[in-house]
N, C-alpha and C. Protein backbone atom coordinates (compact mmCIF):
# COMPACT_ATOMS: atom_id res chain seq x y z
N UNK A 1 -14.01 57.51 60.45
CA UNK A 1 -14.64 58.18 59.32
C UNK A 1 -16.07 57.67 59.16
N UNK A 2 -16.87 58.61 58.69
CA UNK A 2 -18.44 58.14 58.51
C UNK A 2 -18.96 57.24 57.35
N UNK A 3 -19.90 56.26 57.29
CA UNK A 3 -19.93 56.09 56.09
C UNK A 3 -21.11 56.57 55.96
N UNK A 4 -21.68 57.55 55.15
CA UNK A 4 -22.54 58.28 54.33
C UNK A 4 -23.53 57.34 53.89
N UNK A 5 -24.73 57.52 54.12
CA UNK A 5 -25.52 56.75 53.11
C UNK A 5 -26.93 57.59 53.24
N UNK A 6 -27.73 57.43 51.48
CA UNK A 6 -29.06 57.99 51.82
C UNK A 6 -29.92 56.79 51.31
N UNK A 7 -31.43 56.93 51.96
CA UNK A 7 -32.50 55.97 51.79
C UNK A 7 -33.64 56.81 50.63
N UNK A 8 -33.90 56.31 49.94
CA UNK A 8 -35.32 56.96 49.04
C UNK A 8 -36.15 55.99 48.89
N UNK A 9 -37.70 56.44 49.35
CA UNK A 9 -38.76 55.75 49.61
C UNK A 9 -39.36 55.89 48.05
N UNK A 10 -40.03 55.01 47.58
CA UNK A 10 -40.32 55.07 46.25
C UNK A 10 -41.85 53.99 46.33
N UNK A 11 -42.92 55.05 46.02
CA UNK A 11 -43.96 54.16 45.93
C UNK A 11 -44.55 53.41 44.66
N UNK A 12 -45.46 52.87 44.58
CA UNK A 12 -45.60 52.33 43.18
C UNK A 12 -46.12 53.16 41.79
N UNK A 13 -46.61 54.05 42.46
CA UNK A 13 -46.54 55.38 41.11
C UNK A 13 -44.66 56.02 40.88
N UNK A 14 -44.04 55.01 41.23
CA UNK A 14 -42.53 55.76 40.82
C UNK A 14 -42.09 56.98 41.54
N UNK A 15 -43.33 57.69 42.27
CA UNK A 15 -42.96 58.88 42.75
C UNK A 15 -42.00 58.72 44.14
N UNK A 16 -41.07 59.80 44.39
CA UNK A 16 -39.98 59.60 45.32
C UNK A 16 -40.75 60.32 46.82
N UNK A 17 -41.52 59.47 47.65
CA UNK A 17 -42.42 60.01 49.19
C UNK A 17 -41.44 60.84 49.84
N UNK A 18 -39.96 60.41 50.24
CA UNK A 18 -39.10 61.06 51.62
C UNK A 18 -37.51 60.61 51.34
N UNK A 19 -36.74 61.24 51.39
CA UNK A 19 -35.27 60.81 51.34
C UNK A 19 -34.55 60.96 52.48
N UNK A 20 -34.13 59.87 53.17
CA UNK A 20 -33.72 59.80 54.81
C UNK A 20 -32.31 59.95 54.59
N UNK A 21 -31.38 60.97 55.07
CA UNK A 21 -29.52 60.40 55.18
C UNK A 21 -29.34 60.23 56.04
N UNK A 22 -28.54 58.92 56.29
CA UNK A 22 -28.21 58.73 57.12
C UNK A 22 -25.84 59.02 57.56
N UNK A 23 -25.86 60.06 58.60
CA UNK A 23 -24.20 60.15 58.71
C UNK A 23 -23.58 58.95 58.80
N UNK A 24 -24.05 58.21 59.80
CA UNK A 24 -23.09 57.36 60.10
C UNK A 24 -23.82 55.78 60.44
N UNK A 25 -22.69 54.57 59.88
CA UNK A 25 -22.82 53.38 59.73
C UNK A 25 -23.45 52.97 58.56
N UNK A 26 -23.80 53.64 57.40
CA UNK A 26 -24.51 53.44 56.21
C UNK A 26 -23.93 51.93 55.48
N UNK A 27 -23.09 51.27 55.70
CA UNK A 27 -22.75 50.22 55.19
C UNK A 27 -24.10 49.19 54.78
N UNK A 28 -24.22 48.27 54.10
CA UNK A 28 -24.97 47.22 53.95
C UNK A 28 -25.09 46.34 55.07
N UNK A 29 -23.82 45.63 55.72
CA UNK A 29 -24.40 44.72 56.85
C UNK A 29 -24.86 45.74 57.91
N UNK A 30 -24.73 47.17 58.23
CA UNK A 30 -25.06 47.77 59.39
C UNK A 30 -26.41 48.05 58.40
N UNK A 31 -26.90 49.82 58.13
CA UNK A 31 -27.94 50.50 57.96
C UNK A 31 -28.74 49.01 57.15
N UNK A 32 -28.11 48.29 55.84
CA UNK A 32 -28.80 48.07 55.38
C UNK A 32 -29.54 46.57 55.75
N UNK A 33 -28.49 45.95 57.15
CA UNK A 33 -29.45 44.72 57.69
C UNK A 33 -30.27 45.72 58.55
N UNK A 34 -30.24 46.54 59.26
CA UNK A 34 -31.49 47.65 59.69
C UNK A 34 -32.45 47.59 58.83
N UNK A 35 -32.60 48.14 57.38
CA UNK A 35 -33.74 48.30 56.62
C UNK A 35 -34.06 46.97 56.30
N UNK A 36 -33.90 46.19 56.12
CA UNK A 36 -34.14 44.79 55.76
C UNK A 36 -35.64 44.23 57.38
N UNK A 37 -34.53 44.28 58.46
CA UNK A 37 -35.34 43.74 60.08
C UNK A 37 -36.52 44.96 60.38
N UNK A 38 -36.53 46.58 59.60
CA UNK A 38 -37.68 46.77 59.89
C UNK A 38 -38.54 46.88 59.05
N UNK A 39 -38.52 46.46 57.30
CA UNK A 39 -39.21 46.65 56.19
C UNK A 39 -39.65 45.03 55.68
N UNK A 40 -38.72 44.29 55.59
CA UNK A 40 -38.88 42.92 54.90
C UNK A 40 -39.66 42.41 56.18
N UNK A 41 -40.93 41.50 55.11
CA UNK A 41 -41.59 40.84 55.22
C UNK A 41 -43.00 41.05 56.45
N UNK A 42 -43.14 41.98 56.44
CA UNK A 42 -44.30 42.54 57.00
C UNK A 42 -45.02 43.00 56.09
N UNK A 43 -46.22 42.75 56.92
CA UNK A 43 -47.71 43.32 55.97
C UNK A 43 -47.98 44.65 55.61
N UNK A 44 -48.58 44.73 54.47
CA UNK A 44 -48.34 46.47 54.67
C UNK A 44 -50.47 46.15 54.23
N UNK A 45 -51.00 47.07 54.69
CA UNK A 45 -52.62 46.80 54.54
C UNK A 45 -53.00 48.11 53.90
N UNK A 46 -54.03 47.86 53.84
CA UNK A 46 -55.13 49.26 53.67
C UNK A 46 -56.09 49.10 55.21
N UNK A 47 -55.85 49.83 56.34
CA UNK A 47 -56.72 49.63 57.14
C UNK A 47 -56.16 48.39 58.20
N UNK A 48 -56.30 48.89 59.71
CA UNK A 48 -55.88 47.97 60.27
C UNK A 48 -56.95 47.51 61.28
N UNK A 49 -56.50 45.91 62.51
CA UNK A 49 -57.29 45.82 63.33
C UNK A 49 -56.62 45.69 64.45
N UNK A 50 -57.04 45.45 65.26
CA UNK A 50 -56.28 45.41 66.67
C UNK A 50 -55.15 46.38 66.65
N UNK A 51 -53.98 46.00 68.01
CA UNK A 51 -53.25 47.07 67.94
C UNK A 51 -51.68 46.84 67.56
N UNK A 52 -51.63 46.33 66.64
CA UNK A 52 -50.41 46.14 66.23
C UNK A 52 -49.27 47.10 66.82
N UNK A 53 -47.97 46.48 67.37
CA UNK A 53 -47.15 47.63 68.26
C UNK A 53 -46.08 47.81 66.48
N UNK A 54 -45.75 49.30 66.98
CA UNK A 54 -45.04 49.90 65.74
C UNK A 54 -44.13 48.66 65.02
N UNK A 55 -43.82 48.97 63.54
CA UNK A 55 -43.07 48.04 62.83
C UNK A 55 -43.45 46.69 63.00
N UNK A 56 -44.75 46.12 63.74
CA UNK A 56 -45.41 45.00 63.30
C UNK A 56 -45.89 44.58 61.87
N UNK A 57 -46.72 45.56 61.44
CA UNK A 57 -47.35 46.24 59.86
C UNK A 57 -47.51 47.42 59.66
N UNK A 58 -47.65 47.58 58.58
CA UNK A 58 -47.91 48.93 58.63
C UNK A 58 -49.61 49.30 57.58
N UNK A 59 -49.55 50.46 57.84
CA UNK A 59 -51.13 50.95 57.31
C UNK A 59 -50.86 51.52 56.28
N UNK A 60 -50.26 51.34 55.09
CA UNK A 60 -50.23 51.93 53.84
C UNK A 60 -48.48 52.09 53.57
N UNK A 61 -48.31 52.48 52.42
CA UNK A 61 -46.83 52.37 52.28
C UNK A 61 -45.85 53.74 52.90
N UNK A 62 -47.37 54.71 53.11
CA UNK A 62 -46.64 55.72 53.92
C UNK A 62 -46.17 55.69 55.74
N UNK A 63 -47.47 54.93 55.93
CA UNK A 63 -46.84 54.14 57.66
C UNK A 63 -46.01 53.70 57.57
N UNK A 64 -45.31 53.16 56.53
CA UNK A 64 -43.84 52.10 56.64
C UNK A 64 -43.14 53.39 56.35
N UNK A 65 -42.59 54.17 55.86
CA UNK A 65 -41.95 55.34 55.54
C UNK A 65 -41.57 56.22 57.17
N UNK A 66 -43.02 55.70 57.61
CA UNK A 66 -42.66 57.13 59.04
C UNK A 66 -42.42 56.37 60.04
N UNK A 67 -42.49 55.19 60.08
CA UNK A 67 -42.69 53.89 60.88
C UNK A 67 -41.05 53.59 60.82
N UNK A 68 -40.14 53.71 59.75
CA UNK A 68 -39.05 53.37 59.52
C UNK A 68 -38.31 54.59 59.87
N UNK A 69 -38.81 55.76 59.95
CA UNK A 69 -37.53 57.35 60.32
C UNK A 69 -38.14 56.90 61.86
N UNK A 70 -38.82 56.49 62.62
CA UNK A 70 -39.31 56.80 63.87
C UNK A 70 -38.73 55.47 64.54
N UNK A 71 -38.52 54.47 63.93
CA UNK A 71 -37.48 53.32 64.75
C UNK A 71 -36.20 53.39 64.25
N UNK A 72 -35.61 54.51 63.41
CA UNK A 72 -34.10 54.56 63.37
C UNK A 72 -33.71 56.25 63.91
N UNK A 73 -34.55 56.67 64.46
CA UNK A 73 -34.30 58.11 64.72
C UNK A 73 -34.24 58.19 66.29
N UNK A 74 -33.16 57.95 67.14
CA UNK A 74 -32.91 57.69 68.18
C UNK A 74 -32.19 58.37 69.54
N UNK A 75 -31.49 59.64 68.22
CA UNK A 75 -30.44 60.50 68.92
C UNK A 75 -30.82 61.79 68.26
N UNK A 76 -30.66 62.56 68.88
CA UNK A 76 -30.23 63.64 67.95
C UNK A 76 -28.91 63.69 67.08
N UNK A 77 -29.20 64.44 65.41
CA UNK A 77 -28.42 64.29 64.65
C UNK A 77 -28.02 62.82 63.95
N UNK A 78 -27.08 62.33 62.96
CA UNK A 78 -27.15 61.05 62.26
C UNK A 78 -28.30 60.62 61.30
N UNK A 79 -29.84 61.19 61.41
CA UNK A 79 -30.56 60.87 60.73
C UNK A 79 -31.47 62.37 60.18
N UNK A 80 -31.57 62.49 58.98
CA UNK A 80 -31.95 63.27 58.45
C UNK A 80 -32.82 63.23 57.28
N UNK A 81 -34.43 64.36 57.17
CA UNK A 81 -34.59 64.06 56.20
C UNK A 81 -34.39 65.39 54.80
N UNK A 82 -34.17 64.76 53.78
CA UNK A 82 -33.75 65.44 52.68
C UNK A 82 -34.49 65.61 51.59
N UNK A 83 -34.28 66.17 50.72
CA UNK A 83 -35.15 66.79 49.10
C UNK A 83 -34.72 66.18 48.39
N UNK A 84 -35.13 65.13 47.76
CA UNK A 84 -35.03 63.92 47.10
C UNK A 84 -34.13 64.43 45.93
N UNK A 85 -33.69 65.78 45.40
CA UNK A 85 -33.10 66.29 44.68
C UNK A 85 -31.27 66.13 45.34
N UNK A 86 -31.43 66.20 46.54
CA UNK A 86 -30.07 65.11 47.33
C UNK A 86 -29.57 64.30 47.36
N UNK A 87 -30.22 63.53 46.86
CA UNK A 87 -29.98 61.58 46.82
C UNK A 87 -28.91 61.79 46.30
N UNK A 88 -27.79 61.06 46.35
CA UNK A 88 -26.58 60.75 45.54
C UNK A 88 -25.95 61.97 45.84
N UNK A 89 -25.75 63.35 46.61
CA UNK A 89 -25.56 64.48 46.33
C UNK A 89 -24.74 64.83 47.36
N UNK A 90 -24.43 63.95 48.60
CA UNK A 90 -23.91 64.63 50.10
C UNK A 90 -23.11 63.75 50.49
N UNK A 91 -22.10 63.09 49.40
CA UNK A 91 -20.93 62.18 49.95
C UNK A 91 -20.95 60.82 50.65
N UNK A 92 -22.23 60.29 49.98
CA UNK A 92 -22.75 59.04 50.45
C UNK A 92 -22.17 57.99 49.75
N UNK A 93 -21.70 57.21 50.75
CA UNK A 93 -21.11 55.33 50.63
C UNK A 93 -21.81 54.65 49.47
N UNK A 94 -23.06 55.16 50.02
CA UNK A 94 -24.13 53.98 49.82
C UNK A 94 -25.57 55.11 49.25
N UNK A 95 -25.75 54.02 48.56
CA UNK A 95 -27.50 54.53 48.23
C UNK A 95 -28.65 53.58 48.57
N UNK A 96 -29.30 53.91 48.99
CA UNK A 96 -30.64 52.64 49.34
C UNK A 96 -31.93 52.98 48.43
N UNK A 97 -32.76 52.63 47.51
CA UNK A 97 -33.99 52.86 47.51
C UNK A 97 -35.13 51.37 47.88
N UNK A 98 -36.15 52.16 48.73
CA UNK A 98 -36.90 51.71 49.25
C UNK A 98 -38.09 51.47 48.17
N UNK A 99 -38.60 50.42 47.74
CA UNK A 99 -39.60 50.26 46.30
C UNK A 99 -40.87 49.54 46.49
N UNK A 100 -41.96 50.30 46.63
CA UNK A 100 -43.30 49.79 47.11
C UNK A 100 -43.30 48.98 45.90
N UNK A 101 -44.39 47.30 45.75
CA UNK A 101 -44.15 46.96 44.95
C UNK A 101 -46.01 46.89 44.39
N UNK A 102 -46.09 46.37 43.26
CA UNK A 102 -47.65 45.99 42.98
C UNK A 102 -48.53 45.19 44.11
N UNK A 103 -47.70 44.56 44.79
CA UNK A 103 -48.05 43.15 45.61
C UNK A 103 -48.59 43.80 46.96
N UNK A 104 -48.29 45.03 47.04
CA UNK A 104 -47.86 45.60 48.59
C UNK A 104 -46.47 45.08 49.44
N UNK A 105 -45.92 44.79 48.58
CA UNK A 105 -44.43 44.25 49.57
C UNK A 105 -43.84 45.04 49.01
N UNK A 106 -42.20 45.57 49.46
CA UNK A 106 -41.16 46.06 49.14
C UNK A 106 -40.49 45.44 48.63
N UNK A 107 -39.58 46.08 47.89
CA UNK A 107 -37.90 45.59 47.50
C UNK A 107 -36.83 46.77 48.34
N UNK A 108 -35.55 46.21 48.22
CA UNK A 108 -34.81 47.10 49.12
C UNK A 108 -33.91 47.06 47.99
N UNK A 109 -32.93 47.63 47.02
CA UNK A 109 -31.80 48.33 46.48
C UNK A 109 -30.88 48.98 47.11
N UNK A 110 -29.52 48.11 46.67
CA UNK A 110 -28.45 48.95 47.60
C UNK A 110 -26.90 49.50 46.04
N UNK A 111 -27.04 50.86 46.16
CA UNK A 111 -25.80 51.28 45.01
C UNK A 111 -24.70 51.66 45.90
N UNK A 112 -23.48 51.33 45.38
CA UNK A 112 -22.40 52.37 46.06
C UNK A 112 -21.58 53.61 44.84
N UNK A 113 -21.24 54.28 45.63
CA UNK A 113 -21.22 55.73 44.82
C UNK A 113 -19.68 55.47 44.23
N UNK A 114 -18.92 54.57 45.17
CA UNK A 114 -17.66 54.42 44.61
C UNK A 114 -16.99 52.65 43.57
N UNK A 115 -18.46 51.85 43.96
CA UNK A 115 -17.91 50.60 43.50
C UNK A 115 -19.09 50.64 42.49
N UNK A 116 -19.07 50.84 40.97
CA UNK A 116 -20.34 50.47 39.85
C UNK A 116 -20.80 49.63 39.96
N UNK A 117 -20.34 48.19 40.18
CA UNK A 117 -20.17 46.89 40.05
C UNK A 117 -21.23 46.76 41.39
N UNK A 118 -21.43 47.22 42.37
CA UNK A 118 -22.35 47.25 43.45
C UNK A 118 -23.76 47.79 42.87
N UNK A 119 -24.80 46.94 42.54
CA UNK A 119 -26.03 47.47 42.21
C UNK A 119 -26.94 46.20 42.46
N UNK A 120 -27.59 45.62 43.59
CA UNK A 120 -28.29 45.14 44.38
C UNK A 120 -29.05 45.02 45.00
N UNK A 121 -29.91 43.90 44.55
CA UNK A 121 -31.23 43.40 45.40
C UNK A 121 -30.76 43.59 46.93
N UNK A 122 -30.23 44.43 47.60
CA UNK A 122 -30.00 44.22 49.53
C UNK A 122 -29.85 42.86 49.98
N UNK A 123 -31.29 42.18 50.05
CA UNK A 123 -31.13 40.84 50.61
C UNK A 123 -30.51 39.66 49.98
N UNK A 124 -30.53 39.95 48.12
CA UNK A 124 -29.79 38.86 48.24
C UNK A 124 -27.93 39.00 48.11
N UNK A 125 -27.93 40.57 48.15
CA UNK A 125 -26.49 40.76 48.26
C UNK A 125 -25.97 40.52 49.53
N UNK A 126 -26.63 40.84 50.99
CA UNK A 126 -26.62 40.14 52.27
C UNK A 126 -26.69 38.62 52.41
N UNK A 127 -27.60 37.88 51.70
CA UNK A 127 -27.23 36.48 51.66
C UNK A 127 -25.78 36.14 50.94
N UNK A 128 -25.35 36.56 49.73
CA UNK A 128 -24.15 36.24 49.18
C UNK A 128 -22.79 36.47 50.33
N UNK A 129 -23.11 37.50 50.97
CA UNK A 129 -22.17 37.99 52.35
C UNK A 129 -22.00 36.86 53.08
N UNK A 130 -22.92 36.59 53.53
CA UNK A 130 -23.21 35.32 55.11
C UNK A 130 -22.67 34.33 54.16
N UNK A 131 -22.59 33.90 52.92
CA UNK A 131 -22.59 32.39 52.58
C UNK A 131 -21.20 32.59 52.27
């Protein structure tokens, strides 16, 4: 069985950029240690130099957005993008939003559609996992 999950990119004007679903593996230790190894802790700039190879940094919070469908988009089908009016809407496990922050860093948020009690910082709900 699939586990359902969708991603919403959210920049710091609150506005919702792209909503990614993903069919299958949406769980937290799968999709969401994925979003974590290609979003956490990289630079995000205004303007770059040299040639940084993809998912090194990114050039604004929208390079990380297309930078992130273009290193999980691998096969045809499984990854999709959607009308942010979807989110929560297509039998998803899991919810992710992606949250540009003041700093230029992200936060990652992880909800599940069936457990309330699941509403999480990602990484440190992944650290509570491992420990």
């Amino acid at each position: 069985m699939a586990t359902r999950a969708s991603i919403k990119f959210v920049n710091k004007n609150n506005q919702t950029l792209v909503t990614v679903y993903k069919q299958h593996d949406g769980y937290p230790s799968g999709l969401g240690q994925d979003i974590l190894n290609i979003v956490s802790n990289k630079p995000i700039t205004n303007g770059i130099t040299g040639r940084p190879s993809l998912g090194e940094s990114f050039n604004g919070f929208g390079c990380l957005v297309a930078s992130f469908i273009s290193l999980m988009k691998d096969r045809v089908g499984d990854i999709y993008i959607e009308h942010e009016s979807h989110f929560g809407d297509m039998s998803e496990d899991y919810l992710y939003t992606i949250q540009e922050q003041p700093d230029n860093s992200v936060k990652v948020f992880v909800s599940s559609t069936y457990d309330d009690s699941l509403e999480s910082d990602l990484e440190k709900l992944l650290e509570q996992v491992d420990n």
